[in-house]
C-alpha atoms as a PDB file:
ATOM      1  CA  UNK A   1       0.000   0.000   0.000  1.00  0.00           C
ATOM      2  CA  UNK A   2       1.405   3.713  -0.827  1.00  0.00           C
ATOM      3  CA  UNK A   3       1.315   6.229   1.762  1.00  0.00           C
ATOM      4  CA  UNK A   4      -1.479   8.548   0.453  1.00  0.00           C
ATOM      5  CA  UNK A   5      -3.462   5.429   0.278  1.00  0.00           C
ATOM      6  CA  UNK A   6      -2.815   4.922   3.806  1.00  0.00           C
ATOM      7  CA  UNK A   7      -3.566   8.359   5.085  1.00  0.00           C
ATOM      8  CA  UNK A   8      -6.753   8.210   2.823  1.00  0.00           C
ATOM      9  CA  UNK A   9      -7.635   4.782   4.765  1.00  0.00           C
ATOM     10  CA  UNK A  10      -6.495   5.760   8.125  1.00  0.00           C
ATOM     11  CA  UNK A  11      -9.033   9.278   8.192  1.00  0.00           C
ATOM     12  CA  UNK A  12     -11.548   6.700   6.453  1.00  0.00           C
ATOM     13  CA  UNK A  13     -11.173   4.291   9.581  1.00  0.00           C
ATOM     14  CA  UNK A  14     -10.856   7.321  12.105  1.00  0.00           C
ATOM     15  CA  UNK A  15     -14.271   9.303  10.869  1.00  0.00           C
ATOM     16  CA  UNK A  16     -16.072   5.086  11.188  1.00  0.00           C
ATOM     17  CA  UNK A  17     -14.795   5.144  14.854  1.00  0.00           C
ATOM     18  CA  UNK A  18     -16.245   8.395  15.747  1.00  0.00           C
ATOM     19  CA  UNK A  19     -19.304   7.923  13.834  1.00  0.00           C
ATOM     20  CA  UNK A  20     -18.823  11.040  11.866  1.00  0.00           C
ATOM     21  CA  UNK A  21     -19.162  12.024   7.935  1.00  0.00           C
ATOM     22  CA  UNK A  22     -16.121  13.793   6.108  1.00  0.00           C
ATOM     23  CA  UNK A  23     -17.887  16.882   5.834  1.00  0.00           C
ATOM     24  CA  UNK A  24     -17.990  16.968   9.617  1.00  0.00           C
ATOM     25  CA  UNK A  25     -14.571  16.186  10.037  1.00  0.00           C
ATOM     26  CA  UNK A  26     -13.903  19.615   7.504  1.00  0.00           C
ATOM     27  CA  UNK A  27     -15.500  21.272   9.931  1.00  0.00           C
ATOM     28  CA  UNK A  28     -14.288  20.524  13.176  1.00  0.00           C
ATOM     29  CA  UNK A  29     -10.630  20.580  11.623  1.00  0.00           C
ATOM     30  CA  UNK A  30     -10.762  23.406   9.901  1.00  0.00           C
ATOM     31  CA  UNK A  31      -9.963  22.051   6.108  1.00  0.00           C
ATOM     32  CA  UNK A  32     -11.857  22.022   3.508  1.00  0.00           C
ATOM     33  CA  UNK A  33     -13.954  19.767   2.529  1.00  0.00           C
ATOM     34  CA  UNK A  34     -12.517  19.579  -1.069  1.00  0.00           C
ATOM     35  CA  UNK A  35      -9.045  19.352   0.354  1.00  0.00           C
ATOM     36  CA  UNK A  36      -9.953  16.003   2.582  1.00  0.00           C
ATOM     37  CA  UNK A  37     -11.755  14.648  -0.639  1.00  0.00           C
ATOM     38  CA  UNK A  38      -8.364  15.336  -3.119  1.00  0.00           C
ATOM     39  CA  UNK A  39      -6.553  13.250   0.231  1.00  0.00           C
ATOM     40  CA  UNK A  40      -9.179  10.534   0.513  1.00  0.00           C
ATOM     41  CA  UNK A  41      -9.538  10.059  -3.337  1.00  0.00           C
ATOM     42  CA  UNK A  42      -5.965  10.101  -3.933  1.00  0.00           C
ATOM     43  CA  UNK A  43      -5.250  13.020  -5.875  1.00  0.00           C
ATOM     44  CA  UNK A  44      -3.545  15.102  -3.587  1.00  0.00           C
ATOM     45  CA  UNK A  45      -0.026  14.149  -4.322  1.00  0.00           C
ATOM     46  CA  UNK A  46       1.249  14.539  -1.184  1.00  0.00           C
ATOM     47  CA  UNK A  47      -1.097  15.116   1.899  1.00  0.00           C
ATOM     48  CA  UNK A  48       0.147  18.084   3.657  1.00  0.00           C
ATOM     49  CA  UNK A  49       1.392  17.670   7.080  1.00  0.00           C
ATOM     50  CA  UNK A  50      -0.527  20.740   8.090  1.00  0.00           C
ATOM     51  CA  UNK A  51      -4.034  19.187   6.874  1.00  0.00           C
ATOM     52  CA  UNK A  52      -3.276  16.356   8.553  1.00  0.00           C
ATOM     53  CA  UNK A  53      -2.659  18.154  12.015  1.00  0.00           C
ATOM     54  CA  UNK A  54      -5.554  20.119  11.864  1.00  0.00           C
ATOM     55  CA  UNK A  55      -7.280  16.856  10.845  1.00  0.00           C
ATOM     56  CA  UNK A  56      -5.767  15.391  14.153  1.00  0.00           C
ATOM     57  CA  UNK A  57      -6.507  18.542  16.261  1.00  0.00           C
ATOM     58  CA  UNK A  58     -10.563  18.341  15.283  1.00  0.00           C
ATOM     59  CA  UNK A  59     -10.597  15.024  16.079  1.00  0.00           C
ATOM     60  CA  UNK A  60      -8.470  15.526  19.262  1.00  0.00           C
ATOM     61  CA  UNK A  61      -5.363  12.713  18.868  1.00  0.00           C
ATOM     62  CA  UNK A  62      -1.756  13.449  17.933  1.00  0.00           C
ATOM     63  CA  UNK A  63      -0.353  13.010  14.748  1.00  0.00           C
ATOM     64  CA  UNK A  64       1.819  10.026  16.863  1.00  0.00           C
ATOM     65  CA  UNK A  65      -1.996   8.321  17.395  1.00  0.00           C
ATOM     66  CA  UNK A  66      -2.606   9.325  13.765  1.00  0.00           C
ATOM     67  CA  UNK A  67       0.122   7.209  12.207  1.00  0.00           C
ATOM     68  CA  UNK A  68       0.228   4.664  14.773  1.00  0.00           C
ATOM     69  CA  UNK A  69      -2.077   2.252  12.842  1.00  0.00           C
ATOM     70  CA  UNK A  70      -0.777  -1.047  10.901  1.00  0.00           C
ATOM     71  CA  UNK A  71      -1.867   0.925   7.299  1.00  0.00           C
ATOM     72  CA  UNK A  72       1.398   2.687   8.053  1.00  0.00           C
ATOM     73  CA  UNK A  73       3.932  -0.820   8.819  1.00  0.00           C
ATOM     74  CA  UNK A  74       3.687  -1.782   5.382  1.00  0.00           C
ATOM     75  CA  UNK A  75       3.902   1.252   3.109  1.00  0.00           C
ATOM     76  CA  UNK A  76       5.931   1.139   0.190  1.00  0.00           C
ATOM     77  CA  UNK A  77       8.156   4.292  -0.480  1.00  0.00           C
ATOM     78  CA  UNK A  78       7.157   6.655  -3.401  1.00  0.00           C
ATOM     79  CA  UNK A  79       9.831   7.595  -5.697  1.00  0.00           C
ATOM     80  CA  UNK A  80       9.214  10.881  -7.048  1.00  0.00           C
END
């Protein structure tokens, strides 16, 4: 698995847990809804650090708890 399909999965699995839709998510993090659709659907070619710790702030973990999930034991490096 790549790592943007692993952060797509990961905020996927975290929004099931808390029983929440991605437009919800937008709002309590404070990025757009658009942005967290390019990240889930892939075409944001590299998910920002910053989205994702705003992403982690509105849902009130660290970005440790964020990538501490087996999605991220097995990604394969991309070569740009």
């Amino acid at each position: 698995m790549r790592t943007k399909e692993a952060v797509a999965q990961r905020i996927l699995e975290l929004c099931r847990e808390r029983n929440i839709a991605v437009n919800a998510l937008a709002n309590i993090s404070g990025v757009s809804p658009s942005t967290i659709y390019s990240m889930l659907n892939q075409k944001s070619q590299n998910p920002g650090v910053v989205s994702i710790k705003k992403i982690c702030d509105g849902l009130e973990i660290t970005v440790r708890q964020f990538f501490d999930s087996p999605l991220f034991d097995e990604t394969e490096q991309e070569i740009k």
